[in-house]
PDB file of N, CA and C in Angstrom:
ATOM      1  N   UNK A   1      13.897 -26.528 -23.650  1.00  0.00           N
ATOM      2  CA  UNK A   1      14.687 -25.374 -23.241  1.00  0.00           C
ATOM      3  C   UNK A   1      13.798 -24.139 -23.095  1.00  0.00           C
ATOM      4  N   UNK A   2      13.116 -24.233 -23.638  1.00  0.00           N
ATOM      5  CA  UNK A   2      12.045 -22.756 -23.916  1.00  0.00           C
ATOM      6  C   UNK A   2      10.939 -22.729 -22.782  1.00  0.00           C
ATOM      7  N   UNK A   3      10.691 -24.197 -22.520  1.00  0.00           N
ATOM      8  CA  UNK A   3       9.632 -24.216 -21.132  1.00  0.00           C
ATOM      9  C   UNK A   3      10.747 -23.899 -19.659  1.00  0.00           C
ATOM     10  N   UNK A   4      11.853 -24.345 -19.854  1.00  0.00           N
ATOM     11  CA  UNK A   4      12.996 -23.838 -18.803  1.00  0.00           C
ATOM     12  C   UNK A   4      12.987 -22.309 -18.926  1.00  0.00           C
ATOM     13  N   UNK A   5      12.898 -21.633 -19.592  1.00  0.00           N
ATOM     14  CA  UNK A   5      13.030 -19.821 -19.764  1.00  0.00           C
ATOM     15  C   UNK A   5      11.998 -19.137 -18.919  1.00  0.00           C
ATOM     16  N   UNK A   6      10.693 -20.050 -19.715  1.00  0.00           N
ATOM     17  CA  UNK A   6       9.279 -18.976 -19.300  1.00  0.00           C
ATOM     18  C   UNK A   6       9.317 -19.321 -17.584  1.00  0.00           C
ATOM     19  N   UNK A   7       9.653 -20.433 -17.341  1.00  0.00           N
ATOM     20  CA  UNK A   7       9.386 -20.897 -15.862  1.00  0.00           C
ATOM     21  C   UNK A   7       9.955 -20.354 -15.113  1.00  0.00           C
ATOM     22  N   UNK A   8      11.796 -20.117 -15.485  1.00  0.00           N
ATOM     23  CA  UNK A   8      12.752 -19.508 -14.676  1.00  0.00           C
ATOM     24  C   UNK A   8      12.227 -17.915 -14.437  1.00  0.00           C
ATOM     25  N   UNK A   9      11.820 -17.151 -15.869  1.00  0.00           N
ATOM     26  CA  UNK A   9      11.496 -15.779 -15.854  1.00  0.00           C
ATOM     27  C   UNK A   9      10.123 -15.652 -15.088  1.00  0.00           C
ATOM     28  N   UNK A  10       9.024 -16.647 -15.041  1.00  0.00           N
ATOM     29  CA  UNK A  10       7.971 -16.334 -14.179  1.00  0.00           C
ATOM     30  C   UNK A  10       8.536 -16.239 -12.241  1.00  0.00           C
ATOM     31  N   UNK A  11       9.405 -17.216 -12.367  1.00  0.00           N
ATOM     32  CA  UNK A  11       9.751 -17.349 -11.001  1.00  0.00           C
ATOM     33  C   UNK A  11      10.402 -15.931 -10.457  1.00  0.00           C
ATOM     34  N   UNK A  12      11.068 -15.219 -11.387  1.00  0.00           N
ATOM     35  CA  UNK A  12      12.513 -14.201 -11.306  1.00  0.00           C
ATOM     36  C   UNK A  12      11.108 -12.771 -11.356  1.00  0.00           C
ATOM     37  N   UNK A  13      10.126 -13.000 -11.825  1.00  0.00           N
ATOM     38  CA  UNK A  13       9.005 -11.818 -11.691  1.00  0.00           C
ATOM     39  C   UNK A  13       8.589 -11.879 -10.273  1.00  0.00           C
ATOM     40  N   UNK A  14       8.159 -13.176  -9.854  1.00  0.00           N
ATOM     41  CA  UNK A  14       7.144 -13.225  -8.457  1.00  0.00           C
ATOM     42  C   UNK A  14       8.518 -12.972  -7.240  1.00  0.00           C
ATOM     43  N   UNK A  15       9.765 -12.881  -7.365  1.00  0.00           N
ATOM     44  CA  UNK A  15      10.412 -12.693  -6.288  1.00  0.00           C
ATOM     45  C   UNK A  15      10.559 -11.424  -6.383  1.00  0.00           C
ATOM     46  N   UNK A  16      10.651 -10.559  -7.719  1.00  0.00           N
ATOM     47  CA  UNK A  16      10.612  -8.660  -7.499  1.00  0.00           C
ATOM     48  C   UNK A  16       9.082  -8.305  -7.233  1.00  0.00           C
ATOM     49  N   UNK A  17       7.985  -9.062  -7.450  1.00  0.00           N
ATOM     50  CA  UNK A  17       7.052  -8.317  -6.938  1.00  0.00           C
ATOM     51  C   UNK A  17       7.172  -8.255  -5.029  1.00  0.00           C
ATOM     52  N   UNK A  18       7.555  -9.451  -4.483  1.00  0.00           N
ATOM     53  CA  UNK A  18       7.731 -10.000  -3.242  1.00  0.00           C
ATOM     54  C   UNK A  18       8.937  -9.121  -3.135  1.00  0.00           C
ATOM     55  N   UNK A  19       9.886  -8.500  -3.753  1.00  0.00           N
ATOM     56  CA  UNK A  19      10.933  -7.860  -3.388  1.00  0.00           C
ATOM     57  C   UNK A  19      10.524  -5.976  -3.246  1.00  0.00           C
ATOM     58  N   UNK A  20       9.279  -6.104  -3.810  1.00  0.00           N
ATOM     59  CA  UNK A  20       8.443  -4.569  -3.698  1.00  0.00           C
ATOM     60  C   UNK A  20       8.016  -4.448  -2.178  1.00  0.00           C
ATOM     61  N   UNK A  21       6.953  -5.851  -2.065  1.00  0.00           N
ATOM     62  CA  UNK A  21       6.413  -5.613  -0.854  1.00  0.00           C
ATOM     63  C   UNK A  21       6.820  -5.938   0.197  1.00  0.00           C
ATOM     64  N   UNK A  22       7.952  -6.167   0.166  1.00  0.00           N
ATOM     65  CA  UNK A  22       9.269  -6.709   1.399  1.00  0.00           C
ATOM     66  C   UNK A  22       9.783  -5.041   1.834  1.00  0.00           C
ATOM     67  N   UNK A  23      10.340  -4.509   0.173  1.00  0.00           N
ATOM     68  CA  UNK A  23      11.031  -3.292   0.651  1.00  0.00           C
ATOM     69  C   UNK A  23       9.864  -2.286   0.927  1.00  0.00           C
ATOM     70  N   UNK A  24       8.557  -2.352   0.683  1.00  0.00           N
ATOM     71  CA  UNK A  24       7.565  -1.737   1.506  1.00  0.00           C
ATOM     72  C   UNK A  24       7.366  -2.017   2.402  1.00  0.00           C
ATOM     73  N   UNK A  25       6.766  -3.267   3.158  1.00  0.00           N
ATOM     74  CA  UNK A  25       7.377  -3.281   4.296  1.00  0.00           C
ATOM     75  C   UNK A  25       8.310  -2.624   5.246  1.00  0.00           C
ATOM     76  N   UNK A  26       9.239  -2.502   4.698  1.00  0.00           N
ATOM     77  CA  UNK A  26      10.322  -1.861   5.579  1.00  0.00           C
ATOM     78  C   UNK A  26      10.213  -0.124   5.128  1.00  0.00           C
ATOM     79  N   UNK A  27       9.884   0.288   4.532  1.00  0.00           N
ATOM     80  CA  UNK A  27       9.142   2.001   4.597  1.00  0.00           C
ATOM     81  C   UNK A  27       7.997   1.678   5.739  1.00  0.00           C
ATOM     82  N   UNK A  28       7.107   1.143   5.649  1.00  0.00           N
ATOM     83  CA  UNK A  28       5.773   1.035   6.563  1.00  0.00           C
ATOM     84  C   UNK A  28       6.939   0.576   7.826  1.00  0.00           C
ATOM     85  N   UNK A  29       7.610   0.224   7.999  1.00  0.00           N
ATOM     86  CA  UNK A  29       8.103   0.367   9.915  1.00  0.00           C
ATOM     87  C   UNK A  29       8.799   1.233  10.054  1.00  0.00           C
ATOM     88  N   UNK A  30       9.787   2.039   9.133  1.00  0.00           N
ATOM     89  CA  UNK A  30      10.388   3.295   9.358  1.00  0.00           C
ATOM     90  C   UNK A  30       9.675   4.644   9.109  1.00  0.00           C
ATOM     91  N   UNK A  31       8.439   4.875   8.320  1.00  0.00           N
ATOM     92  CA  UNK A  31       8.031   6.029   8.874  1.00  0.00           C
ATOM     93  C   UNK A  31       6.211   5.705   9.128  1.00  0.00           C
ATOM     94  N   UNK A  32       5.917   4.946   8.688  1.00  0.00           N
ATOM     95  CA  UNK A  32       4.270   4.787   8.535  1.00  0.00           C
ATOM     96  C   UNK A  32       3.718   4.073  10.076  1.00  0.00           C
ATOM     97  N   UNK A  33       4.483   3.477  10.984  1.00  0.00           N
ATOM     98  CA  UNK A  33       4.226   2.547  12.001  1.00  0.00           C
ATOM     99  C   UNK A  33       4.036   3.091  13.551  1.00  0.00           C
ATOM    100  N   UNK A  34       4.315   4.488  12.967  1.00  0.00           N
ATOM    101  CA  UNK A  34       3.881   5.073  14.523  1.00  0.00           C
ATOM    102  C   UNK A  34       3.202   5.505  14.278  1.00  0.00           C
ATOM    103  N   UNK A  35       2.008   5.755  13.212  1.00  0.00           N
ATOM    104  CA  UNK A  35       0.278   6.030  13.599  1.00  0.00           C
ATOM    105  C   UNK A  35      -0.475   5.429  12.973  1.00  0.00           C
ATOM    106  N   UNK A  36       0.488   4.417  12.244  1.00  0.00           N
ATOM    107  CA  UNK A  36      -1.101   3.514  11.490  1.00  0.00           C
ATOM    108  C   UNK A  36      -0.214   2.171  11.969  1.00  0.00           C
ATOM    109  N   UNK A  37      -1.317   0.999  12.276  1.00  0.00           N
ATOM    110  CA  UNK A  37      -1.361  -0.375  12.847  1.00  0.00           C
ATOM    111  C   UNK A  37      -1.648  -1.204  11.339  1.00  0.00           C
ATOM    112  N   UNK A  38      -1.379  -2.587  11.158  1.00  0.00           N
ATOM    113  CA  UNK A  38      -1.428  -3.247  10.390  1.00  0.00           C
ATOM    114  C   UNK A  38      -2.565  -4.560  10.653  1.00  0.00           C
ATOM    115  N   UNK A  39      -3.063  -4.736  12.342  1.00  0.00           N
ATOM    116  CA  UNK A  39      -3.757  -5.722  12.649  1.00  0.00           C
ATOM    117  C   UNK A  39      -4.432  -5.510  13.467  1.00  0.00           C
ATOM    118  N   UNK A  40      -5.343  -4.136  12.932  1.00  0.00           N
ATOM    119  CA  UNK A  40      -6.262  -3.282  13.960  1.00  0.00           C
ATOM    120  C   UNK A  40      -5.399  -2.923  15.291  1.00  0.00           C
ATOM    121  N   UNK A  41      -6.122  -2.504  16.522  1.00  0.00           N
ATOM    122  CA  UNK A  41      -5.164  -1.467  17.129  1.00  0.00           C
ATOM    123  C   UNK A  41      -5.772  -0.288  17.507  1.00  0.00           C
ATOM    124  N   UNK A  42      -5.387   0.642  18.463  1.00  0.00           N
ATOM    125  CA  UNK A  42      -5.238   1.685  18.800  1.00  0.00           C
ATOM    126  C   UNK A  42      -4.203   2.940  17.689  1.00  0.00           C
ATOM    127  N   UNK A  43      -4.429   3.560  17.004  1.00  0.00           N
ATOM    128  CA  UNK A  43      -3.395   4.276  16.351  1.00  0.00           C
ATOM    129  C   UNK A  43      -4.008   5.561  15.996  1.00  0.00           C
ATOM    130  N   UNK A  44      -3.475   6.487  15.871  1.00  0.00           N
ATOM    131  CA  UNK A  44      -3.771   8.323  15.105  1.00  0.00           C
ATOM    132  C   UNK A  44      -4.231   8.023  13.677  1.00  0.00           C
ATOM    133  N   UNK A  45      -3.575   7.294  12.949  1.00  0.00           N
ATOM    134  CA  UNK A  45      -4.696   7.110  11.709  1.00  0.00           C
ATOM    135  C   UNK A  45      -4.740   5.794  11.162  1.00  0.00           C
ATOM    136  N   UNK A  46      -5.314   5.166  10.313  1.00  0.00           N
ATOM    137  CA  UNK A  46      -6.456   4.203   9.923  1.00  0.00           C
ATOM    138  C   UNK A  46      -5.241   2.999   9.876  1.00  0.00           C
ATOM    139  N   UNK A  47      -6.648   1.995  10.554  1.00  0.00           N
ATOM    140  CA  UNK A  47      -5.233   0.802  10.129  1.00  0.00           C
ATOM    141  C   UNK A  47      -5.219   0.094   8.152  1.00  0.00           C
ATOM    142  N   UNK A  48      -4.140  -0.248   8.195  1.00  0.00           N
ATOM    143  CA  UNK A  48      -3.829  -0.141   6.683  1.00  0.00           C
ATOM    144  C   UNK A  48      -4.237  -1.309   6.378  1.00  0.00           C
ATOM    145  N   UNK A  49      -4.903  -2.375   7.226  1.00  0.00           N
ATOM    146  CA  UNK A  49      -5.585  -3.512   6.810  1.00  0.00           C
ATOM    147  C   UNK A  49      -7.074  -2.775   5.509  1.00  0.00           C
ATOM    148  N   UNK A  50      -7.628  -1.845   6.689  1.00  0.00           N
ATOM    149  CA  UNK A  50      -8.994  -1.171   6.136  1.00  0.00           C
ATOM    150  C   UNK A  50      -8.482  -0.317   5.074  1.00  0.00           C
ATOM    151  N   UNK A  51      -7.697   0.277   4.869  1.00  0.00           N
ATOM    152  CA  UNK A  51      -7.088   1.181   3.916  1.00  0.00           C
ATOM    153  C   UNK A  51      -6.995  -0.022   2.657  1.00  0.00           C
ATOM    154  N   UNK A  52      -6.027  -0.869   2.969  1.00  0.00           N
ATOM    155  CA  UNK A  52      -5.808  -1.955   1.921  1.00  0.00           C
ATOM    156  C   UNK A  52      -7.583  -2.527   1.265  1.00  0.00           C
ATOM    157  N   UNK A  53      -8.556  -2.504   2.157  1.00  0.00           N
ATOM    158  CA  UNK A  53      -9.930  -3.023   1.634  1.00  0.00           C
ATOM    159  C   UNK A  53     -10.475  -2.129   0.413  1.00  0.00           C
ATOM    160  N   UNK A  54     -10.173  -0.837   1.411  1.00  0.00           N
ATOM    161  CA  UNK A  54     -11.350   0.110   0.306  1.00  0.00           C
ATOM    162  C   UNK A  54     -10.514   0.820  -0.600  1.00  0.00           C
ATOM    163  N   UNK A  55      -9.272   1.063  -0.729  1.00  0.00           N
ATOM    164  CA  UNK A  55      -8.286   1.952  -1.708  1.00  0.00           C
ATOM    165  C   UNK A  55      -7.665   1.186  -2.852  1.00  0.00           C
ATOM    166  N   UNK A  56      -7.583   1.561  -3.843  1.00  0.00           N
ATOM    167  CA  UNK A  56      -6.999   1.111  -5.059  1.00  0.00           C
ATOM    168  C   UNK A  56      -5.541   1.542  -4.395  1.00  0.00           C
ATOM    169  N   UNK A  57      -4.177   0.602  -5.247  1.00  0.00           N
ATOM    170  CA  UNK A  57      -3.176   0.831  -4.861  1.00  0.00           C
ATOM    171  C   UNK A  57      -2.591   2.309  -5.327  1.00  0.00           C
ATOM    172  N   UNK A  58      -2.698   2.673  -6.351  1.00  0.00           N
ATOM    173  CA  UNK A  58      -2.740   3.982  -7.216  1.00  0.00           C
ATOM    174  C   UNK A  58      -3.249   5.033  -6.128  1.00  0.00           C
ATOM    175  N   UNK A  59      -4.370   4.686  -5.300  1.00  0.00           N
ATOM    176  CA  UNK A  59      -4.854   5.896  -4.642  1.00  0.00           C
ATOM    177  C   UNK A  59      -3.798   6.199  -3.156  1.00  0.00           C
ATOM    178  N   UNK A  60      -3.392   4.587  -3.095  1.00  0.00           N
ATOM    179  CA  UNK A  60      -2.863   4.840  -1.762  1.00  0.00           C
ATOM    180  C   UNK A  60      -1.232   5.979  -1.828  1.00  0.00           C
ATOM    181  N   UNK A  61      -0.809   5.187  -3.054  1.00  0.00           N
ATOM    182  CA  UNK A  61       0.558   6.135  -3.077  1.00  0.00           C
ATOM    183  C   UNK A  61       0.287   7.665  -3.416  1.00  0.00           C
ATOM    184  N   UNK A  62      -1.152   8.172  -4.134  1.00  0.00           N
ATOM    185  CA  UNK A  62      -1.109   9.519  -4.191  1.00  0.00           C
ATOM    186  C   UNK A  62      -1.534  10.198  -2.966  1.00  0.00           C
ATOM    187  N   UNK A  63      -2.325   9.584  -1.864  1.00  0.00           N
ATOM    188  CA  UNK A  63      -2.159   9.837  -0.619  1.00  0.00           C
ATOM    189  C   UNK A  63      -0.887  10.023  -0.078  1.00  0.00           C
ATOM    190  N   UNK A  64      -0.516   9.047  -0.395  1.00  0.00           N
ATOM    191  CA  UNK A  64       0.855   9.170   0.805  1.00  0.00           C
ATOM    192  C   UNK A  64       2.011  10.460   0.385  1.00  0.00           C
ATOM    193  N   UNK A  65       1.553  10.712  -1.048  1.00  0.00           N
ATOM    194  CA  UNK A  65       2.580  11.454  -1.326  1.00  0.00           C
ATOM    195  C   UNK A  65       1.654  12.785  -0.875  1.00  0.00           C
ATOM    196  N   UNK A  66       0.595  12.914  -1.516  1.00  0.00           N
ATOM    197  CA  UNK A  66       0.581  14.140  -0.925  1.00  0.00           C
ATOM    198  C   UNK A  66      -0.715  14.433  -0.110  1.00  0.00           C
ATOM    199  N   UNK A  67      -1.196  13.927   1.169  1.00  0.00           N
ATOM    200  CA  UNK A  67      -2.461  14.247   1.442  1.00  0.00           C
ATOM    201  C   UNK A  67      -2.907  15.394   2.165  1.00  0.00           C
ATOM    202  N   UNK A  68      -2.498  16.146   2.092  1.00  0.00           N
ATOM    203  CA  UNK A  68      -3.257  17.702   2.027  1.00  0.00           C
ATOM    204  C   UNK A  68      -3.874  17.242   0.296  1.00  0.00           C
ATOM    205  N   UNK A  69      -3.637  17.150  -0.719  1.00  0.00           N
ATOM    206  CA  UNK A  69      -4.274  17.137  -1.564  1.00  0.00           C
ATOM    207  C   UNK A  69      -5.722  16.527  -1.813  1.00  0.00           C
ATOM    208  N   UNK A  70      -5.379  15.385  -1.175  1.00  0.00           N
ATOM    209  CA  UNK A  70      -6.603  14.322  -1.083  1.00  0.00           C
ATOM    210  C   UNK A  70      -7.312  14.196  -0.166  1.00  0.00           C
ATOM    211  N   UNK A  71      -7.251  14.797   1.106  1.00  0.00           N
ATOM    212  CA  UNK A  71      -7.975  13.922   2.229  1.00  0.00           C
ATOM    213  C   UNK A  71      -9.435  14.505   2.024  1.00  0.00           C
ATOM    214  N   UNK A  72      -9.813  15.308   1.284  1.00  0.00           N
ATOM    215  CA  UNK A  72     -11.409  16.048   1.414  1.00  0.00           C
ATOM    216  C   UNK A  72     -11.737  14.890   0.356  1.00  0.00           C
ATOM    217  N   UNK A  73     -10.835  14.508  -0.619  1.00  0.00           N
ATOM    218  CA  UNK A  73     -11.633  13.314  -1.823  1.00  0.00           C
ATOM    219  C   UNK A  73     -11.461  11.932  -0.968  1.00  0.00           C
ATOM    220  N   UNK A  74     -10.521  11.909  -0.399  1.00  0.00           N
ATOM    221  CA  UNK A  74     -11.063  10.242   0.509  1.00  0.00           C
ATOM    222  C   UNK A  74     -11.780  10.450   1.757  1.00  0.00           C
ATOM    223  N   UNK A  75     -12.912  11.732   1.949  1.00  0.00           N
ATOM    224  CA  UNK A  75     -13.796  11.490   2.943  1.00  0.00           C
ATOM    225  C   UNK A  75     -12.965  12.133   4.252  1.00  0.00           C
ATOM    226  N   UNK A  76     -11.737  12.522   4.427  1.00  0.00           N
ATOM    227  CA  UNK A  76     -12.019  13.032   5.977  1.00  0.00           C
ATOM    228  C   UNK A  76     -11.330  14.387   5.901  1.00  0.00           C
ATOM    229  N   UNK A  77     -12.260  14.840   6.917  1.00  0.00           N
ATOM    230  CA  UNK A  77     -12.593  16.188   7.610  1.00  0.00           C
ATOM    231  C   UNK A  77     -11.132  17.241   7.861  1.00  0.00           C
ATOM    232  N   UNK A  78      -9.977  16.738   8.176  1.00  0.00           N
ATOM    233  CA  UNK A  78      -8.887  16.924   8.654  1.00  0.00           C
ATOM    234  C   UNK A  78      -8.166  15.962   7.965  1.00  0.00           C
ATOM    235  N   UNK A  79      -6.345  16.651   8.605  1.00  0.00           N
ATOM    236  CA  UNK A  79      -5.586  15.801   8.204  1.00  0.00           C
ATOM    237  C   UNK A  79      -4.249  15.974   8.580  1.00  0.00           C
ATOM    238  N   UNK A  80      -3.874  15.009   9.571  1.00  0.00           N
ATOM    239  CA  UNK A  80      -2.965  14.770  10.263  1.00  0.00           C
ATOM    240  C   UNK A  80      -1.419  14.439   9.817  1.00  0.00           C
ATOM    241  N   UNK A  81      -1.841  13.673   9.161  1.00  0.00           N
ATOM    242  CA  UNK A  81      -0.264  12.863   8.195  1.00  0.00           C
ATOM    243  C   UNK A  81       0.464  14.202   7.329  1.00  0.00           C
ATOM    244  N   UNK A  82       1.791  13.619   7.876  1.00  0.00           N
ATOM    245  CA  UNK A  82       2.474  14.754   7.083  1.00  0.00           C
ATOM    246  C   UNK A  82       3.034  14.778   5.613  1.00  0.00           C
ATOM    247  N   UNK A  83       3.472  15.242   5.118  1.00  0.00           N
ATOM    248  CA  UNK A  83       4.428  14.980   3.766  1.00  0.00           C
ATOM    249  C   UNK A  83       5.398  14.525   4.075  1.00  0.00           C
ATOM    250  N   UNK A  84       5.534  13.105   3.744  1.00  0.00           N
ATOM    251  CA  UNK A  84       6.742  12.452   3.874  1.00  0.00           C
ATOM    252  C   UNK A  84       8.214  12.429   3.107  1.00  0.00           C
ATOM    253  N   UNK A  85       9.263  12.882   2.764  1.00  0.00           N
ATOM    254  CA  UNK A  85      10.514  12.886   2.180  1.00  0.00           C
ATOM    255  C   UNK A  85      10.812  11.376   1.416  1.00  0.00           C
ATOM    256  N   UNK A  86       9.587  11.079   0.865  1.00  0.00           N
ATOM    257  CA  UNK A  86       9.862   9.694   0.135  1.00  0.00           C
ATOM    258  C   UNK A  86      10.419   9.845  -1.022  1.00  0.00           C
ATOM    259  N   UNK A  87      11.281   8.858  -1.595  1.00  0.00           N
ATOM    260  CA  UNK A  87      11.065   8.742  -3.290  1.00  0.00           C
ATOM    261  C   UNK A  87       9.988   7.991  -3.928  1.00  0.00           C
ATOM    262  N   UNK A  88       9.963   7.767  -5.476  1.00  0.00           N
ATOM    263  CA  UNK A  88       8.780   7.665  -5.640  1.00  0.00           C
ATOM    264  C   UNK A  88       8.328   6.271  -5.710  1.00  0.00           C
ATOM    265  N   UNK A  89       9.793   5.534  -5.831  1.00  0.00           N
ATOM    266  CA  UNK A  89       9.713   4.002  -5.672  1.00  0.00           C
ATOM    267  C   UNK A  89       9.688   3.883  -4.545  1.00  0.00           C
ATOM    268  N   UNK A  90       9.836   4.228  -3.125  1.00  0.00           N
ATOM    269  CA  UNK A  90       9.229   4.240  -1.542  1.00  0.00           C
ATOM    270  C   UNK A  90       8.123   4.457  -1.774  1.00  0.00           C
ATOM    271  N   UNK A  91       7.259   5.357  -2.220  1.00  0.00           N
ATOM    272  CA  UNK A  91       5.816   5.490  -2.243  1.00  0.00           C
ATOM    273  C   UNK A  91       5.200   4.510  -2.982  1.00  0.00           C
ATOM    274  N   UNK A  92       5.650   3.640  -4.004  1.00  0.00           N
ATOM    275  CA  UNK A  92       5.338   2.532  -4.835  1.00  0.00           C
ATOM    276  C   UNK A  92       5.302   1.440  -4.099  1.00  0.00           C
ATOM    277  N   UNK A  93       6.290   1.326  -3.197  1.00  0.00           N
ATOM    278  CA  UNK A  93       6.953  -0.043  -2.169  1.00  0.00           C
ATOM    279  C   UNK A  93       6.011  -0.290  -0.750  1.00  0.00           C
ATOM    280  N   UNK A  94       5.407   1.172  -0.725  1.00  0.00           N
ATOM    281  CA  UNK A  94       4.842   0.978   0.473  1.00  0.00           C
ATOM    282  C   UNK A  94       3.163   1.115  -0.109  1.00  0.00           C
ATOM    283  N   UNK A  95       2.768   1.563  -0.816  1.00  0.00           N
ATOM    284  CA  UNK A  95       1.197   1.459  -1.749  1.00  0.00           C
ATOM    285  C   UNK A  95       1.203  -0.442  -1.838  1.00  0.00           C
ATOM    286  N   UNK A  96       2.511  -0.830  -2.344  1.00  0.00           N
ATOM    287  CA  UNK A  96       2.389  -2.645  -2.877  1.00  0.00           C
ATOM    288  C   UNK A  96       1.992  -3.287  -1.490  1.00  0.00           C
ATOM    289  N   UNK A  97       2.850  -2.868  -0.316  1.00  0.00           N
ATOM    290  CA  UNK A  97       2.914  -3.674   0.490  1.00  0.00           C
ATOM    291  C   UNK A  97       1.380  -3.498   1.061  1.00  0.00           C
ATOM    292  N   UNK A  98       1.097  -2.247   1.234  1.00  0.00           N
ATOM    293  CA  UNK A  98      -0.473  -1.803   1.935  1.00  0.00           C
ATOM    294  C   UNK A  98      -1.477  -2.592   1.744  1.00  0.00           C
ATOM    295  N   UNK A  99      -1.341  -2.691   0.250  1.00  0.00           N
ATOM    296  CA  UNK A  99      -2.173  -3.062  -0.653  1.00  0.00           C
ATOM    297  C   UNK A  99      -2.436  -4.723  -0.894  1.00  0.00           C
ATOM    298  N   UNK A 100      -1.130  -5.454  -0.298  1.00  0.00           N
ATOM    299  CA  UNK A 100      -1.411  -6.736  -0.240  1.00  0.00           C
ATOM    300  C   UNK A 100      -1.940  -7.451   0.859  1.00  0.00           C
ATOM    301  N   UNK A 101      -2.030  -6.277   1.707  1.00  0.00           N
ATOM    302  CA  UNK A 101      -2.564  -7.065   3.007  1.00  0.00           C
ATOM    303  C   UNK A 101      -4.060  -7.422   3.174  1.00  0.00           C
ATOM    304  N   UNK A 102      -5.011  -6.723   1.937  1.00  0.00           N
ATOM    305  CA  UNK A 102      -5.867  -7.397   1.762  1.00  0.00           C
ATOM    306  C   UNK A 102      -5.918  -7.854  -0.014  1.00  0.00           C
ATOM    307  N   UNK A 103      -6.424  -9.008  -0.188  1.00  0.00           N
ATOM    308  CA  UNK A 103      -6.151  -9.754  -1.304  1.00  0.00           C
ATOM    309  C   UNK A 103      -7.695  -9.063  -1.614  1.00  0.00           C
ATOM    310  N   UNK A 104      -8.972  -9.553  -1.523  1.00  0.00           N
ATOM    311  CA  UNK A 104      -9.914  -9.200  -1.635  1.00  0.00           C
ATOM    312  C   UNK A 104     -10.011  -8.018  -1.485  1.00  0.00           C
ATOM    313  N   UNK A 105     -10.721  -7.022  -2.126  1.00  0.00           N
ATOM    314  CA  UNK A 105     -11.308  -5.414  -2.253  1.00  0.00           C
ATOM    315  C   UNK A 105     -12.724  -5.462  -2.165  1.00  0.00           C
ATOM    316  N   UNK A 106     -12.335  -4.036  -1.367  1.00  0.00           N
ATOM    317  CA  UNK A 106     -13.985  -3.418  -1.647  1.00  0.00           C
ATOM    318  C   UNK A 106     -14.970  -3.557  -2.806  1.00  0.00           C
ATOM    319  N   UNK A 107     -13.963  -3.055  -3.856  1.00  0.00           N
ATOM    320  CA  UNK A 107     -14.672  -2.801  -5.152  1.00  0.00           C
ATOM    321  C   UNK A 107     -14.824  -4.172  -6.012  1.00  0.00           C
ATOM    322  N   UNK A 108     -14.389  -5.219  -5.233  1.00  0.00           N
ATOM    323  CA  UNK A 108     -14.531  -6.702  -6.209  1.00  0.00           C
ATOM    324  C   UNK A 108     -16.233  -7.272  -5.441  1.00  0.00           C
ATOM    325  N   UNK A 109     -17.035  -6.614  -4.778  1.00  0.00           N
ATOM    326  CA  UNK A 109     -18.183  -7.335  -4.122  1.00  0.00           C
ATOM    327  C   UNK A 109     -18.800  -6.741  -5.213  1.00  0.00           C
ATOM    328  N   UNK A 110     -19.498  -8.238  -5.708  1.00  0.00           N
ATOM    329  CA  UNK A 110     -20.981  -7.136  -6.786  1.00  0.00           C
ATOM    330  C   UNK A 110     -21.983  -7.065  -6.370  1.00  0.00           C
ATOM    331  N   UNK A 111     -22.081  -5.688  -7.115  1.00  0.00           N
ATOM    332  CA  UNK A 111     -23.266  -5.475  -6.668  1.00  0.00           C
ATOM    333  C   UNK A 111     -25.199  -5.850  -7.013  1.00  0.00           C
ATOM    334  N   UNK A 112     -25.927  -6.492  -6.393  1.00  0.00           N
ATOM    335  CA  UNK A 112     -26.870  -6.867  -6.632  1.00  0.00           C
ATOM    336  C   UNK A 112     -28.243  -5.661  -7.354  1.00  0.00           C
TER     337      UNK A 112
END
């Protein structure tokens, strides 16, 4: 009975994490999809494949929430993206989803 619990509750975890980056997903096509691309592309700002490589997920949602704050600490010059009217679990939903589109990171290559 007890191996029936942990199994059922592992299963009932991996469908709310998949239920994060589903409902991120769907923030990234209602406001994020008319200037950032997901599978390279033509777009006004970065596709979120490359974003997903080099950004911790933590960094991506404090971007999104506020980047006038950040864009001189993530390297660019200007800054286009606006302040979005998110809540903070939208900014969580859409950091998860960003963030899974690459499994591998920047910061997991070691260095020699």
């Amino acid at each position: 009975m007890k191996r029936i619990i942990i199994i059922y509750t592992l299963l009932l975890s991996g469908s709310f994490l998949n239920a994060d980056i589903e409902a991120g997903k769907a923030v990234y096509k209602a406001n994020c999809a008319i200037c950032h691309t997901v599978n390279g592309g033509s777009a006004l700002g970065p596709d979120f494949n490359i974003v997903a490589y080099t950004r911790h997920k933590e960094e991506i949602a404090d971007y999104a929430k506020d980047p006038y704050k950040y864009n001189k600490a993530f390297g660019y010059s200007a800054n286009a993206m606006p302040t979005l009217p998110l809540t903070d679990k939208e900014f969580e939903d859409v950091a998860d989803y960003i963030s899974s589109l690459q499994p591998f990171k920047k910061w997991m290559i070691k260095k020699r």
